[in-house]
PDB file of N, CA and C in Angstrom:
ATOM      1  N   UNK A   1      -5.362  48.726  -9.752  1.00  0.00           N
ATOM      2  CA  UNK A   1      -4.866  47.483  -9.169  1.00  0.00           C
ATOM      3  C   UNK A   1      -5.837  46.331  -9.440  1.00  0.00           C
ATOM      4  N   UNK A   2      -7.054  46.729  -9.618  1.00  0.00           N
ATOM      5  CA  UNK A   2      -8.184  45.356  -9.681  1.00  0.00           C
ATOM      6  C   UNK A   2      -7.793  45.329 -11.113  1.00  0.00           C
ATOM      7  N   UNK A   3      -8.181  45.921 -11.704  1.00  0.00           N
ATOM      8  CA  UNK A   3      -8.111  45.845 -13.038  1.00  0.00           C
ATOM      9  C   UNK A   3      -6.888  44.522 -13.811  1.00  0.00           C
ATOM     10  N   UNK A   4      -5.394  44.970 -12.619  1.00  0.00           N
ATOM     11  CA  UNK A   4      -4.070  44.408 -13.368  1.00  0.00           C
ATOM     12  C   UNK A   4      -4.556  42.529 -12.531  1.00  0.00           C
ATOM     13  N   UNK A   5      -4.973  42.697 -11.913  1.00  0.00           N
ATOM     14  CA  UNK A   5      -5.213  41.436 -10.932  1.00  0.00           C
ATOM     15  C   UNK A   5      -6.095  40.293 -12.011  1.00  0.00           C
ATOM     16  N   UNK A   6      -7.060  41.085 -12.324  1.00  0.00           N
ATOM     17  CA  UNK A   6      -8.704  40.586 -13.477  1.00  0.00           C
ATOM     18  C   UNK A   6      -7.559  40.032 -14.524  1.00  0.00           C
ATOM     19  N   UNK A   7      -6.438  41.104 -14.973  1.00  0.00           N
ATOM     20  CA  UNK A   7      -5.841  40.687 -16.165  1.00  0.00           C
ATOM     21  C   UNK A   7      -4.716  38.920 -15.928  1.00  0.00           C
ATOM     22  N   UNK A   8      -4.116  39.416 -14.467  1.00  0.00           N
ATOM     23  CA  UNK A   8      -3.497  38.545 -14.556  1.00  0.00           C
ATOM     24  C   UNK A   8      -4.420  36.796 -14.265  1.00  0.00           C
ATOM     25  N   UNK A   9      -5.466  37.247 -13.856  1.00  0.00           N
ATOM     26  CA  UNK A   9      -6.373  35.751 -13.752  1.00  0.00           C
ATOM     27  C   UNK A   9      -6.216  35.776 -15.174  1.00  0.00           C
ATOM     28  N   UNK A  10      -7.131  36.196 -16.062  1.00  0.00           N
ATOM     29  CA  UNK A  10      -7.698  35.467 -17.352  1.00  0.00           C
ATOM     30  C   UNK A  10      -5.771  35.163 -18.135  1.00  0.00           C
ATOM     31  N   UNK A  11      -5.050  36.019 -17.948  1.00  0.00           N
ATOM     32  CA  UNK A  11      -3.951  35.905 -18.637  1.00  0.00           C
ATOM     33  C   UNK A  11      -3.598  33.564 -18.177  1.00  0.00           C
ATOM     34  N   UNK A  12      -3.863  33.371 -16.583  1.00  0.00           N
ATOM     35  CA  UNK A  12      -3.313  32.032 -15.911  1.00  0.00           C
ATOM     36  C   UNK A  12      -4.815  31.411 -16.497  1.00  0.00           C
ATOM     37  N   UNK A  13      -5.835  31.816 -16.769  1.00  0.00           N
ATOM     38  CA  UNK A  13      -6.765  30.887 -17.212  1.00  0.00           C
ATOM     39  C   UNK A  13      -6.376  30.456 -19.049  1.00  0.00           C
ATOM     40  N   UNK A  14      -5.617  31.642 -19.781  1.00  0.00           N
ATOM     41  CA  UNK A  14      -5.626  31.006 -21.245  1.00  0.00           C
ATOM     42  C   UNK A  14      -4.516  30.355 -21.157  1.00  0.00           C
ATOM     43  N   UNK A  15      -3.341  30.510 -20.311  1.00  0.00           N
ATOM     44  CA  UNK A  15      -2.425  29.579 -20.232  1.00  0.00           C
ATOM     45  C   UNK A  15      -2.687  27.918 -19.335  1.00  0.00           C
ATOM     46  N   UNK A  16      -3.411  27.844 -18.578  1.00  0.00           N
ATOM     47  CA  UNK A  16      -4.256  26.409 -18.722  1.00  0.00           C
ATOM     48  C   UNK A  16      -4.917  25.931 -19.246  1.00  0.00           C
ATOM     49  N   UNK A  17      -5.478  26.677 -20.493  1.00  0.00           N
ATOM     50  CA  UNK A  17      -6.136  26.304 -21.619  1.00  0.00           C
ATOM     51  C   UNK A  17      -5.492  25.656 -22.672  1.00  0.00           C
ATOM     52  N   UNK A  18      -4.606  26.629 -22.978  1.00  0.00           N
ATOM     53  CA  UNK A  18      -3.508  26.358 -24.324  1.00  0.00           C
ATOM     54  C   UNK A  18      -2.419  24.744 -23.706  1.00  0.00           C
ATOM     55  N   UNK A  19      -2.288  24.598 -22.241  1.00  0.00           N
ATOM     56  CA  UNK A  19      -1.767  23.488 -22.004  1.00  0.00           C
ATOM     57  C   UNK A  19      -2.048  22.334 -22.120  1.00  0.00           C
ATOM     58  N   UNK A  20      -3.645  22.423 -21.712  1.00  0.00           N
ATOM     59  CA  UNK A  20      -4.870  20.976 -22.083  1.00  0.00           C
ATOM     60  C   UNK A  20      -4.748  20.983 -23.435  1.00  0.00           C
ATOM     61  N   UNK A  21      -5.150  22.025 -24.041  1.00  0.00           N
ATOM     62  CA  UNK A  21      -5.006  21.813 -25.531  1.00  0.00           C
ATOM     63  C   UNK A  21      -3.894  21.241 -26.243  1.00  0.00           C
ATOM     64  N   UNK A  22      -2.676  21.296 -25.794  1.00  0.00           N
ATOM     65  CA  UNK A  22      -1.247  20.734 -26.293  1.00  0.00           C
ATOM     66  C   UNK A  22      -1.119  19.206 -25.633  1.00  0.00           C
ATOM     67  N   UNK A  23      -1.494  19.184 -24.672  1.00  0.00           N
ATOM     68  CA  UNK A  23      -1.578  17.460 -24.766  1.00  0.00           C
ATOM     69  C   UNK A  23      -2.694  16.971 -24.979  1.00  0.00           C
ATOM     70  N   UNK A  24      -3.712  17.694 -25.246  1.00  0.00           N
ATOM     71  CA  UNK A  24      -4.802  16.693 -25.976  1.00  0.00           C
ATOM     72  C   UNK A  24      -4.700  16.465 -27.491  1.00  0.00           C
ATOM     73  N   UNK A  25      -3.828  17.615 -27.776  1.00  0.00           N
ATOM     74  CA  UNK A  25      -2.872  17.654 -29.057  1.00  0.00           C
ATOM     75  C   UNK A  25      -1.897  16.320 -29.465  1.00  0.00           C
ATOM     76  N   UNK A  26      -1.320  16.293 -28.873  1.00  0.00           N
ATOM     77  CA  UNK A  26      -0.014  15.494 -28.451  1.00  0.00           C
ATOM     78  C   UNK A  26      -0.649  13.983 -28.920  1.00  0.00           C
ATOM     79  N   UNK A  27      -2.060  14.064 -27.595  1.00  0.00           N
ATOM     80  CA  UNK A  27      -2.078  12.316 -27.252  1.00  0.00           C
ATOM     81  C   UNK A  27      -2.963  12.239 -29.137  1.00  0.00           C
ATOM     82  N   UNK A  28      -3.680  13.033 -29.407  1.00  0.00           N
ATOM     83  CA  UNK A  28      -3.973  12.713 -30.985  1.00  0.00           C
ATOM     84  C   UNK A  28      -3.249  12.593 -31.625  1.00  0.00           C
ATOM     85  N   UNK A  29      -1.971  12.881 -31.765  1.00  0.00           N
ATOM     86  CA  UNK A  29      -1.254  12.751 -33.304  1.00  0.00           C
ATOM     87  C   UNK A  29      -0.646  11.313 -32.559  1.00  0.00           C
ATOM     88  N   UNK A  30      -0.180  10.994 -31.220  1.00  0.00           N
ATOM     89  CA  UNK A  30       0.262  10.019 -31.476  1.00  0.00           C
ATOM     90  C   UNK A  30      -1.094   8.573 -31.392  1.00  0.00           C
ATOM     91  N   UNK A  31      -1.338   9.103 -31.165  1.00  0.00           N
ATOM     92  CA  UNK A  31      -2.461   8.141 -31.925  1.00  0.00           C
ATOM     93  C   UNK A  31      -2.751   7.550 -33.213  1.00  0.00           C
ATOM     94  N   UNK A  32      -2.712   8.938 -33.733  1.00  0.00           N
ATOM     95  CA  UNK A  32      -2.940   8.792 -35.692  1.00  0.00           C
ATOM     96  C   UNK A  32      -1.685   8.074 -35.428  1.00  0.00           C
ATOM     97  N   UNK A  33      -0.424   8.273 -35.669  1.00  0.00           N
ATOM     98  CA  UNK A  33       0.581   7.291 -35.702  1.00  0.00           C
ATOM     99  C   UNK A  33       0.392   5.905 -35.458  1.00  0.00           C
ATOM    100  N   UNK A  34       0.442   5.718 -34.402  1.00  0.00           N
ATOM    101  CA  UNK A  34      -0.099   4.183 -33.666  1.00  0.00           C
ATOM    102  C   UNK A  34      -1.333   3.558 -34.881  1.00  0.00           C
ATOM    103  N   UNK A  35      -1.690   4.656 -35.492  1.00  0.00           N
ATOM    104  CA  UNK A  35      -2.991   3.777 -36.419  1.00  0.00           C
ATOM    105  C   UNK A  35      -2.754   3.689 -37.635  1.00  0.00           C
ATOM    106  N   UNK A  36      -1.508   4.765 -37.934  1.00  0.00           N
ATOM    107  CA  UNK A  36      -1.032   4.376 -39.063  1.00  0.00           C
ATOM    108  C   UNK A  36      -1.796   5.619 -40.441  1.00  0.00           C
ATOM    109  N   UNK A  37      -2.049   6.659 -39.489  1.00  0.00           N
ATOM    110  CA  UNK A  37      -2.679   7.425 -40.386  1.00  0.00           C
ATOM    111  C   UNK A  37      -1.947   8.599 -40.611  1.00  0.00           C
ATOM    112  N   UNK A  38      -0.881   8.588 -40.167  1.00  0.00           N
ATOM    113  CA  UNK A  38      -0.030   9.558 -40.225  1.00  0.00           C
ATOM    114  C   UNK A  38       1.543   8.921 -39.926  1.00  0.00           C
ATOM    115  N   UNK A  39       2.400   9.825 -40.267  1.00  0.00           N
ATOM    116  CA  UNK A  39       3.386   9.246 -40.452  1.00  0.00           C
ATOM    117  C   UNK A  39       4.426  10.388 -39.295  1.00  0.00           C
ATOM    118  N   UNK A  40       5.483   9.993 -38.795  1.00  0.00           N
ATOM    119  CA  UNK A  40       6.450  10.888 -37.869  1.00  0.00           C
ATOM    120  C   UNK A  40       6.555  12.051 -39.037  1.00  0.00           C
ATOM    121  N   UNK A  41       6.896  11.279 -40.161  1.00  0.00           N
ATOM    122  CA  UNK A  41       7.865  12.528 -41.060  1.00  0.00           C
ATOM    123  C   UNK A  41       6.541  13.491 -41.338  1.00  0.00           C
ATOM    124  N   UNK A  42       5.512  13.320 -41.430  1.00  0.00           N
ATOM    125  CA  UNK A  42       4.466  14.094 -41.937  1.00  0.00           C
ATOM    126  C   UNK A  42       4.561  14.799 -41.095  1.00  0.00           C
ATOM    127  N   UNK A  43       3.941  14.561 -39.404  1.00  0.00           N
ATOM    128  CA  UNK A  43       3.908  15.560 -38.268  1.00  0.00           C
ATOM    129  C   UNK A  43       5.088  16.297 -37.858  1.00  0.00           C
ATOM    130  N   UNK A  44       6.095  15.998 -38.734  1.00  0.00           N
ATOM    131  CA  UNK A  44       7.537  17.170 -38.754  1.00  0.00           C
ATOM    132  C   UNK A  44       7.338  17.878 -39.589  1.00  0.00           C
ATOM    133  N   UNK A  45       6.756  17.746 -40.816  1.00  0.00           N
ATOM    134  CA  UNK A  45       6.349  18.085 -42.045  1.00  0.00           C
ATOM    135  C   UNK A  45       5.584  19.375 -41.582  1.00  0.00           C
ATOM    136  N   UNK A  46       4.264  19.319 -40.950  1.00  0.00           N
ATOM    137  CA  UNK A  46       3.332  20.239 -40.724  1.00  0.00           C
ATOM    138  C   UNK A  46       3.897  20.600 -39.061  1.00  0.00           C
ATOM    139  N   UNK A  47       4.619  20.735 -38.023  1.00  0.00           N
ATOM    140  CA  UNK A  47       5.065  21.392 -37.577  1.00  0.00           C
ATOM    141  C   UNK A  47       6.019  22.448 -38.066  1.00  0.00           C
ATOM    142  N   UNK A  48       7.155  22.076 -39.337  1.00  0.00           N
ATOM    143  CA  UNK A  48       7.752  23.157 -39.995  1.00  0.00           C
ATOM    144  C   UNK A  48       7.037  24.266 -40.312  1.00  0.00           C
ATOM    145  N   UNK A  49       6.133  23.763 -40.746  1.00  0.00           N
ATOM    146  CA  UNK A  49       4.848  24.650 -41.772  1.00  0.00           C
ATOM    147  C   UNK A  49       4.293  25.394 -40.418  1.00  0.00           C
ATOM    148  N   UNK A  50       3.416  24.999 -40.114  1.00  0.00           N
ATOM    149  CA  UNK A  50       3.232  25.643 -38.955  1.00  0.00           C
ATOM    150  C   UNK A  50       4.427  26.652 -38.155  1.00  0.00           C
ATOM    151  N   UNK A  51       5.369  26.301 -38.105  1.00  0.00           N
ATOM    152  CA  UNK A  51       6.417  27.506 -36.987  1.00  0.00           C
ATOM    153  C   UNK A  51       6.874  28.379 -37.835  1.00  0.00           C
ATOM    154  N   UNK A  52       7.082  27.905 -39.457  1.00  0.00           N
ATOM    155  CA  UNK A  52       6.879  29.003 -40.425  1.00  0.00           C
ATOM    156  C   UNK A  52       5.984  29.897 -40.706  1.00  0.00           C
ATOM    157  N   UNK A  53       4.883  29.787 -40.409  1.00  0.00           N
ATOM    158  CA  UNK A  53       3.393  31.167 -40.838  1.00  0.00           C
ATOM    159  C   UNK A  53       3.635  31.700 -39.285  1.00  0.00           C
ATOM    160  N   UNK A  54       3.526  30.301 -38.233  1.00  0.00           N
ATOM    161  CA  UNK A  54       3.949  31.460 -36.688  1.00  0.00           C
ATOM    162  C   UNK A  54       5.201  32.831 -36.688  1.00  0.00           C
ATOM    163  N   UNK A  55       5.788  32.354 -37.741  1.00  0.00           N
ATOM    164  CA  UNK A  55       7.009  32.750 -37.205  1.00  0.00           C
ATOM    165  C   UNK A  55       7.049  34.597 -38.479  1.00  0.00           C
ATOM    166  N   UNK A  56       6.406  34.543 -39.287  1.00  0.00           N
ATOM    167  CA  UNK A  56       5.326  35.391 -40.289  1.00  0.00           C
ATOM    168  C   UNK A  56       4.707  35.928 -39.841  1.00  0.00           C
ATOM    169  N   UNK A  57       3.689  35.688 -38.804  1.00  0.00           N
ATOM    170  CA  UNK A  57       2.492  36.119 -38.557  1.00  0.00           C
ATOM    171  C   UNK A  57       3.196  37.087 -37.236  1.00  0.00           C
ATOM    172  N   UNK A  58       4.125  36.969 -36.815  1.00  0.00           N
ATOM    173  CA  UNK A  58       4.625  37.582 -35.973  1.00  0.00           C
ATOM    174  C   UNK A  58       5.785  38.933 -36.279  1.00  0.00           C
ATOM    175  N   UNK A  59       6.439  38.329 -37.568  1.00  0.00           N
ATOM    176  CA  UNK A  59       6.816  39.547 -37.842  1.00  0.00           C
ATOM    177  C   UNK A  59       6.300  40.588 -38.417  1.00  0.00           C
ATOM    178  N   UNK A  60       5.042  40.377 -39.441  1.00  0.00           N
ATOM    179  CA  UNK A  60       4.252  41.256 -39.509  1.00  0.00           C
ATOM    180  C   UNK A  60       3.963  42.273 -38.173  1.00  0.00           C
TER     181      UNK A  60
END
């Protein structure tokens, strides 16, 4: 029982991790935008790419 408890903390600590990380994500790209260093179509561009190797790396 301690053991499943230990798991389920660190399991709610990487999922408040990975959340900060997605909007600190977020507020950067729209930034690069706003500055003109990136473009919408690009950051659709490399999200495809990206959910494609995710989506690979998983069926492996």
């Amino acid at each position: 029982m301690e053991l499943r408890e230990e798991l389920q903390m660190l399991e709610h600590q990487n999922k408040e991790r990975y959340k900060w990380s997605a909007s600190t994500l977020l507020g950067v790209i729209a930034l690069l935008i706003d500055k003109g260093v990136i473009t919408p179509e690009e950051v659709d561009m490399y999200k495809t790419k990206a959910e494609m190797q995710t989506f690979h790396m998983q069926k492996d």
